[in-house]
N, C-alpha and C. Protein backbone atom coordinates (compact mmCIF):
# COMPACT_ATOMS: atom_id res chain seq x y z
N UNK A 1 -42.67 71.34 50.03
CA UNK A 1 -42.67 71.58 48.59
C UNK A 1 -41.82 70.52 47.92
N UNK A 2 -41.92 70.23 46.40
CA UNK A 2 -41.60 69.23 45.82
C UNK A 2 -41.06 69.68 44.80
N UNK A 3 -40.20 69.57 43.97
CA UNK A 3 -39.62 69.60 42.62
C UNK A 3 -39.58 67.91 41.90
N UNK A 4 -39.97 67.95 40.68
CA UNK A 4 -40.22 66.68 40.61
C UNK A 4 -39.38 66.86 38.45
N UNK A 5 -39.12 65.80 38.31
CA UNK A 5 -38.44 65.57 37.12
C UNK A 5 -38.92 64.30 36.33
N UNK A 6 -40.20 64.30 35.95
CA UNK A 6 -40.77 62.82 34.85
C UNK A 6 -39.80 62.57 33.82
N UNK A 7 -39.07 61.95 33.71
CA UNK A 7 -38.42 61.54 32.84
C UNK A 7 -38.92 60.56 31.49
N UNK A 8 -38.58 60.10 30.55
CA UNK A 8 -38.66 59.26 29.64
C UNK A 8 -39.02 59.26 27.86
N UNK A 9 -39.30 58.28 27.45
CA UNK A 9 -39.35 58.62 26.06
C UNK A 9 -40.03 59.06 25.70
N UNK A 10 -40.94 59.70 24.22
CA UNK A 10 -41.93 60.21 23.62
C UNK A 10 -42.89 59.09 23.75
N UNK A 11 -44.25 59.33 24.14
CA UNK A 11 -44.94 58.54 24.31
C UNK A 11 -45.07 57.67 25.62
N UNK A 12 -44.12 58.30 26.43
CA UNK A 12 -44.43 57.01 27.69
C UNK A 12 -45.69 57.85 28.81
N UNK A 13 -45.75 59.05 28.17
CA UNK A 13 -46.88 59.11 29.21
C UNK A 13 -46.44 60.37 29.95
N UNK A 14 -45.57 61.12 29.96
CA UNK A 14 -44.64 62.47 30.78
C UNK A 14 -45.96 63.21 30.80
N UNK A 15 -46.14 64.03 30.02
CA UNK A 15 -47.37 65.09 29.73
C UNK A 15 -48.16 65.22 30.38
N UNK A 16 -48.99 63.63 29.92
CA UNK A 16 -50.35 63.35 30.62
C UNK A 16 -50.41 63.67 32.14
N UNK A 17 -49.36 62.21 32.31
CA UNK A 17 -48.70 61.87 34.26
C UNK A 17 -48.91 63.33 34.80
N UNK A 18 -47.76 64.16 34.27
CA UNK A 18 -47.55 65.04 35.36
C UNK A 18 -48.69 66.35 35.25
N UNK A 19 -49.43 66.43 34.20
CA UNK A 19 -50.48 67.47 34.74
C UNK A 19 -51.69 66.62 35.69
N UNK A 20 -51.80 65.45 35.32
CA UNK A 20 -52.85 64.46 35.97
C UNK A 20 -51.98 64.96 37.70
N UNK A 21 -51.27 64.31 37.84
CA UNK A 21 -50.07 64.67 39.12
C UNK A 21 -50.68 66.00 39.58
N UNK A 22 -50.11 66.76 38.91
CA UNK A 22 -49.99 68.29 39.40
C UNK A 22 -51.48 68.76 39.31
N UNK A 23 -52.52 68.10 39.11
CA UNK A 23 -54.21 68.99 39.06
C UNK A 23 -54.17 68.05 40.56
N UNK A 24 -54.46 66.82 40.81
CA UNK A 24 -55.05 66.16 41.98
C UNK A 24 -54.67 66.54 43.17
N UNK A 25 -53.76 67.19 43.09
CA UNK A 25 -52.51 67.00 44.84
C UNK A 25 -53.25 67.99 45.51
N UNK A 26 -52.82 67.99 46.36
CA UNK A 26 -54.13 68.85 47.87
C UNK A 26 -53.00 70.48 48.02
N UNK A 27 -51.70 70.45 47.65
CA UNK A 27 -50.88 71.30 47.60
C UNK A 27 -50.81 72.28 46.62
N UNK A 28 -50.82 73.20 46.52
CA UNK A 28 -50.18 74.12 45.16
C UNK A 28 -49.02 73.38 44.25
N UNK A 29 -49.92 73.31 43.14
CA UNK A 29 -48.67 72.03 42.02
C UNK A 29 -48.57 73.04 40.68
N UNK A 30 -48.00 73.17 40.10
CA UNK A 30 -47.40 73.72 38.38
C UNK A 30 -46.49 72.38 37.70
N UNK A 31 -47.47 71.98 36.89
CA UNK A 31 -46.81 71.21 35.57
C UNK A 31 -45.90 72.33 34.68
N UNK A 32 -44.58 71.69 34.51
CA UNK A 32 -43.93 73.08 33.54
C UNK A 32 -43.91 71.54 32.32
N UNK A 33 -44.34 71.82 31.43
CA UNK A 33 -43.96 71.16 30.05
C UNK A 33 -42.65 71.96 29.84
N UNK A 34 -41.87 71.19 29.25
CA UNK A 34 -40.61 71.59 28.64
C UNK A 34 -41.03 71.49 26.85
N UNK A 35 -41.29 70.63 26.85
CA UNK A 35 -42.25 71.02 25.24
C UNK A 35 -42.98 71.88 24.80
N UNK A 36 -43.96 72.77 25.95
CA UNK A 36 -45.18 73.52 25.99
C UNK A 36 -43.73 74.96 26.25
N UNK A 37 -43.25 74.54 26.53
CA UNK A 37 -41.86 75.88 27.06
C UNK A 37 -40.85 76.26 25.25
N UNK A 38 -40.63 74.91 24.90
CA UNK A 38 -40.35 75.24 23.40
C UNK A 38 -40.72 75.70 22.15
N UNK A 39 -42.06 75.36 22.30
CA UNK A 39 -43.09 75.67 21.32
C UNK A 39 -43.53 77.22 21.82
N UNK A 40 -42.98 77.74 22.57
CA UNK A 40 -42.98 79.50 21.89
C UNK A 40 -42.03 80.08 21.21
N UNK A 41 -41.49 79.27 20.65
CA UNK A 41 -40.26 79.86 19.23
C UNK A 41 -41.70 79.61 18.15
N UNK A 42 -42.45 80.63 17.77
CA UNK A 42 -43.25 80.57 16.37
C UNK A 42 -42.47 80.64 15.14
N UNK A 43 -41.41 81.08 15.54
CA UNK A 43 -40.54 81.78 13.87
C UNK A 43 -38.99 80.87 14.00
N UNK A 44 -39.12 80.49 12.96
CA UNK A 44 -38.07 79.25 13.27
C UNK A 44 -37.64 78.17 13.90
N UNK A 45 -39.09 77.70 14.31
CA UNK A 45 -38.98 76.39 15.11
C UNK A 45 -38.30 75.35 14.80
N UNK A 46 -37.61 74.73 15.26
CA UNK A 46 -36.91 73.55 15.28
C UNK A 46 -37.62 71.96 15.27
N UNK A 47 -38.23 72.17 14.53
CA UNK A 47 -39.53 71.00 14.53
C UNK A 47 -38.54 69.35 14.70
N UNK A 48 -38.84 68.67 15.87
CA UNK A 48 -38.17 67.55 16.30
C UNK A 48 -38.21 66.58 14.96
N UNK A 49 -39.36 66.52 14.71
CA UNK A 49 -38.98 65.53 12.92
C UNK A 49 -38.30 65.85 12.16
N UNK A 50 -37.32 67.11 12.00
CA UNK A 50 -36.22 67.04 11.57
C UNK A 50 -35.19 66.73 11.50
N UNK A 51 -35.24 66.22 12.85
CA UNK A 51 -33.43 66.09 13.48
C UNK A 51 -32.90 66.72 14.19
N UNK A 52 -32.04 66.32 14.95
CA UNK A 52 -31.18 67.29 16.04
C UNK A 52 -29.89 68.59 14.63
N UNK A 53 -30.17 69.48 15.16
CA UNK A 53 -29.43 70.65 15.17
C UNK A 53 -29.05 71.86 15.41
N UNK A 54 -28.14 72.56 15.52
CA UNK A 54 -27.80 73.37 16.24
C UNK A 54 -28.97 74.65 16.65
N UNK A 55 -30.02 74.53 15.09
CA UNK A 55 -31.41 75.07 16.26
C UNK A 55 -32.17 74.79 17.40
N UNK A 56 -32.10 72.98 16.88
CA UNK A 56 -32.91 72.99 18.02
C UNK A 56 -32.24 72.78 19.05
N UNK A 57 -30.79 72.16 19.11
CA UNK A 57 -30.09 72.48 20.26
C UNK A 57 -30.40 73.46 21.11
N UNK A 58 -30.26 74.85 20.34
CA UNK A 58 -30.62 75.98 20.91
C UNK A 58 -31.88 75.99 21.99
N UNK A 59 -32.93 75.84 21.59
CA UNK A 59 -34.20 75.94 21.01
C UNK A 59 -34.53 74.96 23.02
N UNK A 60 -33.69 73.79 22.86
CA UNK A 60 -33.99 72.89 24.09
C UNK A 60 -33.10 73.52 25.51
N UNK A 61 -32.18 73.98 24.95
CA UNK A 61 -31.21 74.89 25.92
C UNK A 61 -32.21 75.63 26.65
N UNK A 62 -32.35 76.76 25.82
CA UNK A 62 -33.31 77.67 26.29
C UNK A 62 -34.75 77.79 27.33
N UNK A 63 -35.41 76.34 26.41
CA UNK A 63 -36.28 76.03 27.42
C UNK A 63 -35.65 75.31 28.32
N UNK A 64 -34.78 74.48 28.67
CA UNK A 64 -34.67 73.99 30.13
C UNK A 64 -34.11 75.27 30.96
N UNK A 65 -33.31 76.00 30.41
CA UNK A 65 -33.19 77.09 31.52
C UNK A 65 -34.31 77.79 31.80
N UNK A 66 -35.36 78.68 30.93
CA UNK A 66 -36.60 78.91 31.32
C UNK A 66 -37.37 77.90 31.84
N UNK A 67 -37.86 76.87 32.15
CA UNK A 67 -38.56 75.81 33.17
C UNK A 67 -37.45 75.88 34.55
N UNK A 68 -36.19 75.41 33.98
CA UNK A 68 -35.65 75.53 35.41
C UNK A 68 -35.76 76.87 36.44
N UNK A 69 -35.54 78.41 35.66
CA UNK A 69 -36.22 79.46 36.19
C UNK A 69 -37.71 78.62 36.76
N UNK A 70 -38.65 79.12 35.89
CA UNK A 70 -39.67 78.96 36.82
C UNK A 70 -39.79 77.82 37.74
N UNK A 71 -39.41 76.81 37.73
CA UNK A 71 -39.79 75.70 38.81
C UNK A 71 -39.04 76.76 39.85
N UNK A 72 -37.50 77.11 39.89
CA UNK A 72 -37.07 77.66 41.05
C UNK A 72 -37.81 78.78 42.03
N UNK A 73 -38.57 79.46 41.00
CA UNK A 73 -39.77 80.35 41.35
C UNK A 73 -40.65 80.49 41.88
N UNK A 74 -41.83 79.19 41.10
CA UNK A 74 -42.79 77.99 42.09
C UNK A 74 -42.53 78.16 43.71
N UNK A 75 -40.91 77.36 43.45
CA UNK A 75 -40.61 76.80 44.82
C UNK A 75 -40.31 78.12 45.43
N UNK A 76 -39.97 79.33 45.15
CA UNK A 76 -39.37 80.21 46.07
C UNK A 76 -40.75 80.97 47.04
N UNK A 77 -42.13 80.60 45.97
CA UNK A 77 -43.05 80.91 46.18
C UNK A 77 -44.02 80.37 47.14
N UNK A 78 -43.43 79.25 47.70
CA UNK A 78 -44.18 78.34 48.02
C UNK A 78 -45.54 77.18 46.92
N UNK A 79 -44.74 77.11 45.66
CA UNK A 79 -45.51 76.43 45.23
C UNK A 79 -44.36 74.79 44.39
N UNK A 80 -45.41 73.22 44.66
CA UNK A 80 -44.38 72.71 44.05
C UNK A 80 -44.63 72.57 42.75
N UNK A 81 -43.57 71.74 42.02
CA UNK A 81 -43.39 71.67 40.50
C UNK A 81 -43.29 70.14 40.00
N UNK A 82 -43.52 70.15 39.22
CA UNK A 82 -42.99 68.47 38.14
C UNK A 82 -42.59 69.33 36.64
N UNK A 83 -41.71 68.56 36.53
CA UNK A 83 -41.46 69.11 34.92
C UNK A 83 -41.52 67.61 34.30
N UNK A 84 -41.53 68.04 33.04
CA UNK A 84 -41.44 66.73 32.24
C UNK A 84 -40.16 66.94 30.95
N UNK A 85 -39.21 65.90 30.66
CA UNK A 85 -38.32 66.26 29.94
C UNK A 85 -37.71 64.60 29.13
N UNK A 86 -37.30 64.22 28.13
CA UNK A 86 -36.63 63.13 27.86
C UNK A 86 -35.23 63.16 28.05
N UNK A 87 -34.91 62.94 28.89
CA UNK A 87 -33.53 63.09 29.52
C UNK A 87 -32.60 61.67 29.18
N UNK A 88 -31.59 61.61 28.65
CA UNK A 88 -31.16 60.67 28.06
C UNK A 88 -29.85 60.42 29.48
N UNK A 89 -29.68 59.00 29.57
CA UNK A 89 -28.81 58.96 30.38
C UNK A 89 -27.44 59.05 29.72
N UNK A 90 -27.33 59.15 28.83
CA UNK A 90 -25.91 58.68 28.11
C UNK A 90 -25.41 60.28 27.54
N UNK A 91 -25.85 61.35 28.25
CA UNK A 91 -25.97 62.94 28.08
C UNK A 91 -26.12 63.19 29.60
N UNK A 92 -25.43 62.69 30.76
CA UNK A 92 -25.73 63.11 32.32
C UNK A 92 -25.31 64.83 32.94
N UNK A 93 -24.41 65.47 31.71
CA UNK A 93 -23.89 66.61 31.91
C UNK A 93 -24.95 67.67 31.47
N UNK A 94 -25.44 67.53 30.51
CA UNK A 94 -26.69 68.08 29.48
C UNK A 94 -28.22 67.86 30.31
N UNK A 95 -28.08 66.54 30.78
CA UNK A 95 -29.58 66.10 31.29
C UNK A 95 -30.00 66.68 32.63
N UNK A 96 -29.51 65.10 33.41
CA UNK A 96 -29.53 65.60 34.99
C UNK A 96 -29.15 66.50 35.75
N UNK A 97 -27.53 66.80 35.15
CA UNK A 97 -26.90 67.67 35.80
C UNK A 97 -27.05 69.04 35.24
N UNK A 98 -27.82 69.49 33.82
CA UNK A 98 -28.53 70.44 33.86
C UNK A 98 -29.90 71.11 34.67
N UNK A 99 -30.28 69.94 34.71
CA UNK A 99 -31.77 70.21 35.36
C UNK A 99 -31.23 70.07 36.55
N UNK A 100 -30.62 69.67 37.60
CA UNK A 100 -29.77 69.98 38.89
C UNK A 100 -29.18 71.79 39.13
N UNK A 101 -28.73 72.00 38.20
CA UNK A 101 -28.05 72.95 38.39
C UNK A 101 -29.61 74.83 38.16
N UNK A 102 -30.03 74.50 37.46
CA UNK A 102 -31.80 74.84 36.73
C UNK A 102 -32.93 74.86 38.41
N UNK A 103 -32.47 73.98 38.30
CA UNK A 103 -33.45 73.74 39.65
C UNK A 103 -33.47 73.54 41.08
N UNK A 104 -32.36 72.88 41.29
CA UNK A 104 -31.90 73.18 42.68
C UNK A 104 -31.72 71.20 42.94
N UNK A 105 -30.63 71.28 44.47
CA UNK A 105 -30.13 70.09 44.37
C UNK A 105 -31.59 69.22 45.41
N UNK A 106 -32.79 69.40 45.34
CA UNK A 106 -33.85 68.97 45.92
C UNK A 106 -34.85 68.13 44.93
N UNK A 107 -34.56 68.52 43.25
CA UNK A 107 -34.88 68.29 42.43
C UNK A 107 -35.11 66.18 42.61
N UNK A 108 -36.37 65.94 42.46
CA UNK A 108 -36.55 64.17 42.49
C UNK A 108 -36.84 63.90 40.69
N UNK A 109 -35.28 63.11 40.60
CA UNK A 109 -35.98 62.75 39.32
C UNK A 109 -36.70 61.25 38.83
N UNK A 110 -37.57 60.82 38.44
CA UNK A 110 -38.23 59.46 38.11
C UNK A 110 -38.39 59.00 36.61
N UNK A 111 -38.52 58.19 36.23
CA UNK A 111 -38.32 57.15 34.89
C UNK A 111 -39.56 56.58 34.66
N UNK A 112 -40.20 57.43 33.31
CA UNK A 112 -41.44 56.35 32.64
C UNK A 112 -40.90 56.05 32.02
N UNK A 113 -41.16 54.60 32.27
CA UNK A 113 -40.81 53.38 30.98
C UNK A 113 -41.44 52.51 30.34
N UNK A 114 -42.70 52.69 30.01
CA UNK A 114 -43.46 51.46 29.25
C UNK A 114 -42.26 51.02 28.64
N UNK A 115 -42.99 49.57 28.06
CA UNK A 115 -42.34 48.90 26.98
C UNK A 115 -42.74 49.59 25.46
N UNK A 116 -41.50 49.17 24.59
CA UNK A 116 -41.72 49.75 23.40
C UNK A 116 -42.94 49.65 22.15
N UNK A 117 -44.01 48.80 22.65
CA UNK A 117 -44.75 48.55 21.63
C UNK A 117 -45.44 49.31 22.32
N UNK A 118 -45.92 50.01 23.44
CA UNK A 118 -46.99 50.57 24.46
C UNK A 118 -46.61 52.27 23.90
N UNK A 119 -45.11 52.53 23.99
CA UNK A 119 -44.87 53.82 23.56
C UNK A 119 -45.05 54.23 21.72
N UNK A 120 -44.70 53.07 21.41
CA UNK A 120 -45.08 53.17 19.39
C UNK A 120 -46.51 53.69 19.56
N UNK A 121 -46.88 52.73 20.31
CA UNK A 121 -48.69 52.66 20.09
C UNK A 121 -49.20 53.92 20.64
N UNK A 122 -48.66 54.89 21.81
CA UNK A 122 -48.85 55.94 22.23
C UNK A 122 -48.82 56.96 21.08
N UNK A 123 -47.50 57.19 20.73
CA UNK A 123 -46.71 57.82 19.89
C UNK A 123 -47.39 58.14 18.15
N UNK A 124 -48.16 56.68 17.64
CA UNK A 124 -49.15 57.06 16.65
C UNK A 124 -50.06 57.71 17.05
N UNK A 125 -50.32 57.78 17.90
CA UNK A 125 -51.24 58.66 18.41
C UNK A 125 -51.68 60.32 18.63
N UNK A 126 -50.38 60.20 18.52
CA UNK A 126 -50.56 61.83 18.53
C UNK A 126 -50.18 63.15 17.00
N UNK A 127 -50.77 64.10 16.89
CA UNK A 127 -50.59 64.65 16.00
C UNK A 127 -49.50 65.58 15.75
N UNK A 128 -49.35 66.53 14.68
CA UNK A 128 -48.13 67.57 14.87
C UNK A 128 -46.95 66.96 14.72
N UNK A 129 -46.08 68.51 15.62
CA UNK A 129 -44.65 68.03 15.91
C UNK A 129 -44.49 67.33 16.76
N UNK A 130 -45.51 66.94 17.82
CA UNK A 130 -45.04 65.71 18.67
C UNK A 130 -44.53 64.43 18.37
N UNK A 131 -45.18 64.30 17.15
CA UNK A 131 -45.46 62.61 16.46
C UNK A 131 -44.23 62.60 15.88
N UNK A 132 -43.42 61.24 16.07
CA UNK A 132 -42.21 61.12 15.38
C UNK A 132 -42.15 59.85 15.07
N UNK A 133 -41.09 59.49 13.97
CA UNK A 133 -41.13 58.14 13.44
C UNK A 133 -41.21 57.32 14.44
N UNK A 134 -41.37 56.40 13.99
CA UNK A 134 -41.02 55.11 14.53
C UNK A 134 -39.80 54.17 14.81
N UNK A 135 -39.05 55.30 13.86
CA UNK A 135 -37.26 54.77 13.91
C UNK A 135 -37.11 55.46 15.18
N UNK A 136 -37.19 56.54 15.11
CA UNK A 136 -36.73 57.71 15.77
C UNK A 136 -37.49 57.17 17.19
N UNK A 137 -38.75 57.00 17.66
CA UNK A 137 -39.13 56.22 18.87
C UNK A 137 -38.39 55.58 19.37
N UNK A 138 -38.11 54.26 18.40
CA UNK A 138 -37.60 52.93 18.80
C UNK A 138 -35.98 53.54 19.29
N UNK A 139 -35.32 54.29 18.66
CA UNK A 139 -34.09 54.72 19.02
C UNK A 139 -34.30 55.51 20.46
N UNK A 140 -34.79 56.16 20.70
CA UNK A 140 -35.17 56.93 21.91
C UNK A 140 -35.31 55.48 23.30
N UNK A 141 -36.07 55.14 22.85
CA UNK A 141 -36.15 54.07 23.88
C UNK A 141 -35.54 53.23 24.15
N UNK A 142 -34.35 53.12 23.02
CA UNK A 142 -33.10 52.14 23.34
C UNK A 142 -32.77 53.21 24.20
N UNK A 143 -32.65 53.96 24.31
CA UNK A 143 -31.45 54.95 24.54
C UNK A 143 -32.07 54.73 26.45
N UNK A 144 -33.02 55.44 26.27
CA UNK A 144 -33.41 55.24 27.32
C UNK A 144 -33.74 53.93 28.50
N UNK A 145 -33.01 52.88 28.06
CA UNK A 145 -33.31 51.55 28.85
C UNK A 145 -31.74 51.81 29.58
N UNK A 146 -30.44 52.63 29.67
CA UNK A 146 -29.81 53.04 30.28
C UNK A 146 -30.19 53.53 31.42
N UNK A 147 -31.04 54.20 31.78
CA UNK A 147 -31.64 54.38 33.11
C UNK A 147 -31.77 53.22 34.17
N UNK A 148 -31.80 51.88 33.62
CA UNK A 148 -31.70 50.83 34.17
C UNK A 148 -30.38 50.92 34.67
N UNK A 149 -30.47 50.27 36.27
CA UNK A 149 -29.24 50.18 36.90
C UNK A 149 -28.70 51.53 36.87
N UNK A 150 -29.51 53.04 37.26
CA UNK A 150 -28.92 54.46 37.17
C UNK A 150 -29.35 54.64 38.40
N UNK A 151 -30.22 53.92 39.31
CA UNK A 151 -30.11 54.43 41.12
C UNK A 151 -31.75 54.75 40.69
N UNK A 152 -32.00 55.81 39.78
CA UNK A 152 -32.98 56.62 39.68
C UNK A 152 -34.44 55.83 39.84
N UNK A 153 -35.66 56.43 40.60
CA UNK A 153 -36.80 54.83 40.35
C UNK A 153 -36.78 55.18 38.88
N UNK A 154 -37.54 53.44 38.66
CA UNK A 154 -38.29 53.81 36.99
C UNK A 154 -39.68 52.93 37.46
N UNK A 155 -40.63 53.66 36.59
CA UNK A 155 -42.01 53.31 36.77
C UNK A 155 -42.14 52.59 35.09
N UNK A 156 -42.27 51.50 34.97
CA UNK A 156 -43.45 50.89 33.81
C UNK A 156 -44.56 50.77 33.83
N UNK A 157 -44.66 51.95 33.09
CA UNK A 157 -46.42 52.11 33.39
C UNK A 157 -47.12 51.46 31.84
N UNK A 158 -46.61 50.61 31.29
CA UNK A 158 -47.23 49.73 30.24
C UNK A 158 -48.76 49.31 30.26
N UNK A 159 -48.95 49.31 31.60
CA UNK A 159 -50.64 48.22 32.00
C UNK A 159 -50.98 49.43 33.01
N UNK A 160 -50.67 50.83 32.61
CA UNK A 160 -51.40 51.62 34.15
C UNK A 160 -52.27 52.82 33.34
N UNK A 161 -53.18 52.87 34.08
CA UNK A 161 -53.98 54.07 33.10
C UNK A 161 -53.49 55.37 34.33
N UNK A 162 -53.68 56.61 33.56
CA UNK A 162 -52.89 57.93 34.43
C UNK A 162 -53.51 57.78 35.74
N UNK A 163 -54.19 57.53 36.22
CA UNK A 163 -54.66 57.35 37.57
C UNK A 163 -53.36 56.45 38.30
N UNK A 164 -53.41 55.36 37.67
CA UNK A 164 -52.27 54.35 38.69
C UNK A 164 -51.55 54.74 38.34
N UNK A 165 -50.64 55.03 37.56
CA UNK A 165 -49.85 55.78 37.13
C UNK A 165 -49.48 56.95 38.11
N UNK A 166 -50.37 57.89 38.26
CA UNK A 166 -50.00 59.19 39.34
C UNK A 166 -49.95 58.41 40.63
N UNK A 167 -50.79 57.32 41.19
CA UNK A 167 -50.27 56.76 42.43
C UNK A 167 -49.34 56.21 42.45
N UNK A 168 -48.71 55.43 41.81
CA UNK A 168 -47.30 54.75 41.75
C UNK A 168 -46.63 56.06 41.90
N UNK A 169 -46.54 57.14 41.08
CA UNK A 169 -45.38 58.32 41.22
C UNK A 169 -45.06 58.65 42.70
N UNK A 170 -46.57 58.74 43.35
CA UNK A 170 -46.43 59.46 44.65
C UNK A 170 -45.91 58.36 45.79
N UNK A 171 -46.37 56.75 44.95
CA UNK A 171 -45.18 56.00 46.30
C UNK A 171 -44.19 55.97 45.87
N UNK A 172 -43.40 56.21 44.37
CA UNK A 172 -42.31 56.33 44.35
C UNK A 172 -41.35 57.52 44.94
N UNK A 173 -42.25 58.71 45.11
CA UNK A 173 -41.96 59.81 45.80
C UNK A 173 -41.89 59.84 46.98
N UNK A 174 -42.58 59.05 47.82
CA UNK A 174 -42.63 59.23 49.31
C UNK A 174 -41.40 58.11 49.87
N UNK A 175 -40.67 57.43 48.66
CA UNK A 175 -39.66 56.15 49.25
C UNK A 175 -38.89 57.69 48.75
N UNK A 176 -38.73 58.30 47.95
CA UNK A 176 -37.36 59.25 47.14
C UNK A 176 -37.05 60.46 48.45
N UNK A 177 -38.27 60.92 48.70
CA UNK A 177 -37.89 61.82 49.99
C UNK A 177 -37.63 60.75 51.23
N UNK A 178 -38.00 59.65 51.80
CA UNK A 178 -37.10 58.98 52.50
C UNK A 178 -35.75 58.74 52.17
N UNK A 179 -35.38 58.53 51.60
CA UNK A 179 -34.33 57.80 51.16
C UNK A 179 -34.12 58.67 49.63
N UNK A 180 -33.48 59.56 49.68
CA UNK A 180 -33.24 60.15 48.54
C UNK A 180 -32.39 59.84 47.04
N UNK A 181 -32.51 59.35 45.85
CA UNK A 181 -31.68 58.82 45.37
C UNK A 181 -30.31 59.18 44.88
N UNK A 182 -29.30 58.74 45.16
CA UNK A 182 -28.15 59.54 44.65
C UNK A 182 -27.50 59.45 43.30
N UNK A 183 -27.45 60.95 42.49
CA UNK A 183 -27.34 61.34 40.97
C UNK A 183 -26.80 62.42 40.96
């Protein structure tokens, strides 16, 4: 069994990757969206184009402990997991070491990173509360080029359609259970 952690910015591809991931595998797989986990607050949602605050603080709390429940569940069940989450490195108490503690210390976490014109260009793309500025992108993805030099793999999947994309994950996975990364 596998616990798996897609990491990266809005738009690099988390969503897609890991249900593409989690439908193909020959194993029992559960995609947990951590987004698809937030968006059952109907009444007072914390809509991300607003800004960070103490709702939606709330609001992200909540769902990573509910995903981290169920992935632990999955696995108790014999089934594995990927979650998907934007985990900021410069927040390692909040991020990793939440989703560590949520999920168990078996947890593999990995890094989508297109480049930033690949994630803008994603990112118009989509509708709703997903869609966020373009300030707000471009800031995310600074943020996230900290993962560089963090041990953790990172995949640039800039030039990969979800197909190569899910194969790169799984050789980045089969070097992570050799050689496990330390975080």
């Amino acid at each position: 069994m596998l616990a798996v952690l897609l990491i990266g910015p809005a738009g690099a591809g988390k969503t897609t990757v890991a249900r593409h991931w989690a439908l193909r595998r020959r194993v029992p797989t559960a995609h947990i969206s951590l987004d698809d986990v937030r968006e059952w607050v109907c009444s007072g949602f914390a809509d991300p184009q607003d800004g960070w605050n103490e709702h939606s603080e709330t609001q992200y709390r909540l769902a990573r402990r509910t995903c981290g429940f169920a992935a632990r569940n999955f696995l108790a069940n014999g089934v594995s997991c990927i979650l998907d989450d934007a985990v900021f490195p410069d927040r390692p108490v909040v991020g990793l070491g939440g989703w560590k503690r949520h999920v168990g210390p078996g947890l593999l976490p990995v890094v989508l990173l297109p480049g930033l014109e690949v994630v803008l260009e994603r990112n118009a793309e989509r509708t709703g509360n997903r869609r966020l500025s373009d300030e707000e992108v471009a800031g995310i993805h600074g943020r996230m080029a900290g993962w560089y030099g963090s041990g953790l793999p990172i995949i640039d999947n800039s030039s990969y359609d979800v197909e190569t994309t899910a194969r790169v994950l799984d050789e980045v996975l089969a070097r992570a259970i050799a050689s496990p990364p330390s975080w």
